[in-house]
C-alpha atoms as a PDB file:
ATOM      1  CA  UNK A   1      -8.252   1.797  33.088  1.00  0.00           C
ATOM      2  CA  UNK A   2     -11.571   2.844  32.976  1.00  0.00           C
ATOM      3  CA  UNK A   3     -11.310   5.422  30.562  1.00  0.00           C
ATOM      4  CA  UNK A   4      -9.887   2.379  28.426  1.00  0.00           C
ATOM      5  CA  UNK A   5     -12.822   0.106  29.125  1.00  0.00           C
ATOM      6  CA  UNK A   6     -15.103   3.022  27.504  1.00  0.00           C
ATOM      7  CA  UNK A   7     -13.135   3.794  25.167  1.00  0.00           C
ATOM      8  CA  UNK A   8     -13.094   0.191  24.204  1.00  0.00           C
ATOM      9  CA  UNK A   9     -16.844  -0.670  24.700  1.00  0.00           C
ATOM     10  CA  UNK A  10     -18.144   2.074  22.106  1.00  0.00           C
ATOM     11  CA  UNK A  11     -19.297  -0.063  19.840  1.00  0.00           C
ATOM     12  CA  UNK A  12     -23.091   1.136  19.919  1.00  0.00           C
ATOM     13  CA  UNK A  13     -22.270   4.555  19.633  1.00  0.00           C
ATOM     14  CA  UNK A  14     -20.269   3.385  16.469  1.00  0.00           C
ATOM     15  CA  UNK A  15     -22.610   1.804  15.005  1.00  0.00           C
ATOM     16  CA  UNK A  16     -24.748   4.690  14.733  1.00  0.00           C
ATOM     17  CA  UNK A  17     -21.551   7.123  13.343  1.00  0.00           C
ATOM     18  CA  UNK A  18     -19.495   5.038  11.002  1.00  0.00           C
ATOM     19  CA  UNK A  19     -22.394   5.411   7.828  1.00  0.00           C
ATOM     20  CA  UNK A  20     -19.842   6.538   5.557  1.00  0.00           C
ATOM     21  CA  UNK A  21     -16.574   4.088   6.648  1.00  0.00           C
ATOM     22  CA  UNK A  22     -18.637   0.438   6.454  1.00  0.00           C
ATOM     23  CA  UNK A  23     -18.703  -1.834   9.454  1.00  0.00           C
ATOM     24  CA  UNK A  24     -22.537  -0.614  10.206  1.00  0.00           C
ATOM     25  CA  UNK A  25     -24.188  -4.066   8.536  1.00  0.00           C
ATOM     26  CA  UNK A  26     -24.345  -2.713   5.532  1.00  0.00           C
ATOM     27  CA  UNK A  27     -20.893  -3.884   4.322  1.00  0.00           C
ATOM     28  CA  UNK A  28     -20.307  -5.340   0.939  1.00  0.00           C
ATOM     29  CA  UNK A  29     -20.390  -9.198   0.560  1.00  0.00           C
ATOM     30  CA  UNK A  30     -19.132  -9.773   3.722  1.00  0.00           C
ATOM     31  CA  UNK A  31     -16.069 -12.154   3.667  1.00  0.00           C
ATOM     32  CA  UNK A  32     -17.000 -15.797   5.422  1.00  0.00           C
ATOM     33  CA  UNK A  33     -13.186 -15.677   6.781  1.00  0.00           C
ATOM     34  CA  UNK A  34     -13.956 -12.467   8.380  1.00  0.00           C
ATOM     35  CA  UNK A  35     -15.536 -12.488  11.996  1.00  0.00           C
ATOM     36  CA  UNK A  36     -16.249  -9.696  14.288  1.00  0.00           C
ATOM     37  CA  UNK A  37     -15.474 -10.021  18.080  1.00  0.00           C
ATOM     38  CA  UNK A  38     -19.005 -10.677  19.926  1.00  0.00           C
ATOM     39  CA  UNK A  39     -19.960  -9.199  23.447  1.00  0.00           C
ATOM     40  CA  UNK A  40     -18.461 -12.272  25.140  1.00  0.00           C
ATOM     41  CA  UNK A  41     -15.115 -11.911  22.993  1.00  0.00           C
ATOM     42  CA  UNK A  42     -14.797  -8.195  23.586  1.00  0.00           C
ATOM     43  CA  UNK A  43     -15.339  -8.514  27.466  1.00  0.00           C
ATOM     44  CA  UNK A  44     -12.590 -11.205  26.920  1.00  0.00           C
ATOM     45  CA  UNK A  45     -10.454  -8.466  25.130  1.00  0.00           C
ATOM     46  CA  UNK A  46     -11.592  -5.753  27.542  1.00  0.00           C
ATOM     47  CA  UNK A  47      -9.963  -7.964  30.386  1.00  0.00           C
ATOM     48  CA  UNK A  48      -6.448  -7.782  28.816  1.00  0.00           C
ATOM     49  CA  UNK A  49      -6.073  -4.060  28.158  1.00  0.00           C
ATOM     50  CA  UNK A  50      -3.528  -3.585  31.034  1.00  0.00           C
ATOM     51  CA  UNK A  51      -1.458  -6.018  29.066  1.00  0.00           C
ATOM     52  CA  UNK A  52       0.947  -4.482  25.670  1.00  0.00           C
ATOM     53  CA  UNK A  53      -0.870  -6.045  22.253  1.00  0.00           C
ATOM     54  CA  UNK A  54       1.743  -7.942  21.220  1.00  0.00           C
ATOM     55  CA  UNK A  55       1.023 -10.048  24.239  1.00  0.00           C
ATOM     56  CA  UNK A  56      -2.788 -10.074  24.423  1.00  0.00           C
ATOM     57  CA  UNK A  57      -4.595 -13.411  23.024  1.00  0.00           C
ATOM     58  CA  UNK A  58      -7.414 -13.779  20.620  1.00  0.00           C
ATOM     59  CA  UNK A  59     -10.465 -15.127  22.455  1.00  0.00           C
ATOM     60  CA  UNK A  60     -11.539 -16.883  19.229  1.00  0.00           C
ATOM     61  CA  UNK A  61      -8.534 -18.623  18.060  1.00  0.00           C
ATOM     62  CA  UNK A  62      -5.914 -18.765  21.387  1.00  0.00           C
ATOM     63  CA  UNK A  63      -3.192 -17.204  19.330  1.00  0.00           C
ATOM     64  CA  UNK A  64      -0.929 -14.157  20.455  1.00  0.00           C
ATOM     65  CA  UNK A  65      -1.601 -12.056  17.432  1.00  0.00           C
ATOM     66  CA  UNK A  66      -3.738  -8.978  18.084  1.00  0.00           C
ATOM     67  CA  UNK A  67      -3.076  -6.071  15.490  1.00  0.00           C
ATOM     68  CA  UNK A  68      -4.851  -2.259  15.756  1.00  0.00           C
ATOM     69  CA  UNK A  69      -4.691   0.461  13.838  1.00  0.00           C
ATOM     70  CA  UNK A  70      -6.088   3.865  14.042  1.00  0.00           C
ATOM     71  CA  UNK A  71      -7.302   6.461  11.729  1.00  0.00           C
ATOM     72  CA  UNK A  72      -7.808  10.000  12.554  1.00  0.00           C
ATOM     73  CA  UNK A  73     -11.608  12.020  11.813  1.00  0.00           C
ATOM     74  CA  UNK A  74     -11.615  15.579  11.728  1.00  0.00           C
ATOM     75  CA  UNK A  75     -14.174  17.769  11.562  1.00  0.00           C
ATOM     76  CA  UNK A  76     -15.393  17.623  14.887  1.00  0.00           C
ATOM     77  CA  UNK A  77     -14.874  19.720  17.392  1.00  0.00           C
ATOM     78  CA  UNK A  78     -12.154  17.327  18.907  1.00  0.00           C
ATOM     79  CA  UNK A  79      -9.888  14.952  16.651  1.00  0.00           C
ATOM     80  CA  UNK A  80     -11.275  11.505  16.686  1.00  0.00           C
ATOM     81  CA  UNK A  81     -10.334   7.832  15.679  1.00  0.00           C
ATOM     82  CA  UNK A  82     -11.640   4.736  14.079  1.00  0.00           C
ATOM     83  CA  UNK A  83      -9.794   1.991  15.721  1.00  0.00           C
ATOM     84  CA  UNK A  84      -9.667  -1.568  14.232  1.00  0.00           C
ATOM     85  CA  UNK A  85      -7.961  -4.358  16.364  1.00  0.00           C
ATOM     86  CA  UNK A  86      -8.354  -8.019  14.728  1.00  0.00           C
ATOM     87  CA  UNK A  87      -6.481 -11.078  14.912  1.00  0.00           C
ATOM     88  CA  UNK A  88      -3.855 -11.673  12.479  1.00  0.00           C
ATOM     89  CA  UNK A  89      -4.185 -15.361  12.680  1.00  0.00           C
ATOM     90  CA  UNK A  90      -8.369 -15.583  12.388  1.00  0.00           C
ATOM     91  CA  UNK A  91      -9.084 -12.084  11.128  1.00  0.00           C
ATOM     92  CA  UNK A  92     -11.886 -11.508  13.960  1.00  0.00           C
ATOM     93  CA  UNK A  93     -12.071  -7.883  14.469  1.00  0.00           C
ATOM     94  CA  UNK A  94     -13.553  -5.203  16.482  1.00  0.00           C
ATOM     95  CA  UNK A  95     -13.872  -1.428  15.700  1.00  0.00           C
ATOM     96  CA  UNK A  96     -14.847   1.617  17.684  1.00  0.00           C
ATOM     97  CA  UNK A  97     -14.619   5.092  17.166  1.00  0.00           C
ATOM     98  CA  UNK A  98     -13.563   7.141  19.881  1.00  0.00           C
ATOM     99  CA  UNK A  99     -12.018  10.451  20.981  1.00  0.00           C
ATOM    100  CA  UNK A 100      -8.595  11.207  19.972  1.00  0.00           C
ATOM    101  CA  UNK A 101      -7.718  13.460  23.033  1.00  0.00           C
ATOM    102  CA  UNK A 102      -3.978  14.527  23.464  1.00  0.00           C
ATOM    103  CA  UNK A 103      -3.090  11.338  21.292  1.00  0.00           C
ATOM    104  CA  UNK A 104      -2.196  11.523  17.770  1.00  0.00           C
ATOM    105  CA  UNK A 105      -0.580   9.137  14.989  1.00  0.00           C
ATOM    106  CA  UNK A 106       2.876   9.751  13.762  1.00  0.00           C
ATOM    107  CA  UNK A 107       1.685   8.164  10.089  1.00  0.00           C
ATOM    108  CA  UNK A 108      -1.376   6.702   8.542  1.00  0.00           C
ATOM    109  CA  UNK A 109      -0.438   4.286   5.701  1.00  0.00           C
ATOM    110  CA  UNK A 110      -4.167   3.650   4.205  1.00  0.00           C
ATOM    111  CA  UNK A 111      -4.564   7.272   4.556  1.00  0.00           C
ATOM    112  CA  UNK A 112      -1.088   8.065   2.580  1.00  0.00           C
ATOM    113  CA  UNK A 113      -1.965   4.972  -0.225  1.00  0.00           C
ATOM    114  CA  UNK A 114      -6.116   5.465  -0.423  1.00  0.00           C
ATOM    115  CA  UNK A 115      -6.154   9.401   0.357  1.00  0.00           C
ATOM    116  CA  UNK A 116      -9.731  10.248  -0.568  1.00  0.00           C
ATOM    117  CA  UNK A 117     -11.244   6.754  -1.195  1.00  0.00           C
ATOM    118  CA  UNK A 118     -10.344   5.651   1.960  1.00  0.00           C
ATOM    119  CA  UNK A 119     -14.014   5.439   2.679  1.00  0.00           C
ATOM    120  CA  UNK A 120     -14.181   1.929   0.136  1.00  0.00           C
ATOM    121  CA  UNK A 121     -11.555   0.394   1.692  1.00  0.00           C
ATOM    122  CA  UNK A 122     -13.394   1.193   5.231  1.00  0.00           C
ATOM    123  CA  UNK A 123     -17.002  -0.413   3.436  1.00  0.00           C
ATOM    124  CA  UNK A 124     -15.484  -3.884   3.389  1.00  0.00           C
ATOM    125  CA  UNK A 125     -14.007  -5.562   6.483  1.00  0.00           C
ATOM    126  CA  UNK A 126     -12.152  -8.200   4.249  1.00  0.00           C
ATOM    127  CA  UNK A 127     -10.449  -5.980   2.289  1.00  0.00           C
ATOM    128  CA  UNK A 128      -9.602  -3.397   4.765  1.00  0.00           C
ATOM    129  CA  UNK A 129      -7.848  -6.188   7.467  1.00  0.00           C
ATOM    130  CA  UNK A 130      -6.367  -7.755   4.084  1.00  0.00           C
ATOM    131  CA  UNK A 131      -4.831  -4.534   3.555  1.00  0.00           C
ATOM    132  CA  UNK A 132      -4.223  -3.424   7.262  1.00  0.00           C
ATOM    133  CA  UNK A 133      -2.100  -6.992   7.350  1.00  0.00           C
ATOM    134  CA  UNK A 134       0.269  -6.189   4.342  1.00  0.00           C
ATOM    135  CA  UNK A 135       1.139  -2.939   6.055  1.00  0.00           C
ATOM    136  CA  UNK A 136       1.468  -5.337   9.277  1.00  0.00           C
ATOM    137  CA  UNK A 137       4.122  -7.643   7.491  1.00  0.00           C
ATOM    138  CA  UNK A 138       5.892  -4.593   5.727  1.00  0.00           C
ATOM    139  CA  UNK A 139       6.617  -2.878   8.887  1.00  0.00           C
ATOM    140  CA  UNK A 140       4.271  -0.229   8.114  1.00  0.00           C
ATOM    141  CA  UNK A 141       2.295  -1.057  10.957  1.00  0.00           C
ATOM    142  CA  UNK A 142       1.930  -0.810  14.073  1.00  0.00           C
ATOM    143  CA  UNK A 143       1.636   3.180  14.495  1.00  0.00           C
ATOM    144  CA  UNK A 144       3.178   5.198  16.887  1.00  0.00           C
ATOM    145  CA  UNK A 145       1.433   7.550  19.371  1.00  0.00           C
ATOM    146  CA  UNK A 146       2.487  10.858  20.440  1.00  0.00           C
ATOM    147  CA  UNK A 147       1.134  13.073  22.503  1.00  0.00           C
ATOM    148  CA  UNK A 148      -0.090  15.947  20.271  1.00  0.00           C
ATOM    149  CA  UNK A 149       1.199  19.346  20.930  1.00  0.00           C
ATOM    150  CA  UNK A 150      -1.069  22.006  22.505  1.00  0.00           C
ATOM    151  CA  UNK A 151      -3.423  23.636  20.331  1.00  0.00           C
ATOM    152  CA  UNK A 152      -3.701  21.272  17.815  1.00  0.00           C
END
């Protein structure tokens, strides 16, 4: 649980490593619709990661609609993710980037439709979670997690 809370809370550290993937205040016209999570939202959010997503609540809106996805960085010395969990009812969002460890994703659809201008689509919030939520309805989304094999 811990190691979720950190993983979770990395927003600062983030901030200072997402200059090429947006979401560092220098977005494109940001989207009025669009709404990132606060301190008081994410502690909020922080407080239900025992629970499975589909059954954790927005603390902006009330509804039972929290989406994620996860992209995978390399190199680093260790595979890495951007994470994006927002609301599919409000579109409030929060992203982190974090260590990958021994977890990997079985498929990345922005990475298999944007291949190398998937850095655009990560420079404007509204766009990304407007694309993040078609791969949502189509059943493209959620990914699964596997444990990657050793030596990888």
């Amino acid at each position: 649980m811990q190691e979720a809370m950190e993983t979770f809370f990395h927003e600062t550290y983030h901030h200072h490593r997402m200059a090429n993937y947006g979401d560092t205040g220098t977005e494109q016209k940001a989207d009025p619709m669009i709404r990132k999570y606060d301190h008081d939202h994410r502690e909020a959010l922080g407080a239900q990661l025992h629970l499975p997503l589909n059954e954790r609540m927005c603390p902006l809106c009330g509804h039972i609609a929290l989406r994620n996805y996860h992209h995978e960085t390399y190199g680093r010395t260790t595979p890495s993710w951007i994470n994006y969990l927002w609301c599919g009812n409000c579109h409030a969002y929060s992203s982190s980037f974090t260590g990958a460890g021994r977890k990997m994703v079985e498929s990345d659809p922005l990475l298999d439709e944007y291949g190398d201008r998937i850095a655009e689509v990560f420079r404007d919030p509204g766009r990304l979670l407007k694309v993040l939520d078609g791969y949502w309805k189509a059943g493209s989304l959620p990914q699964v997690v596997s444990r990657r094999p050793r030596g990888r």
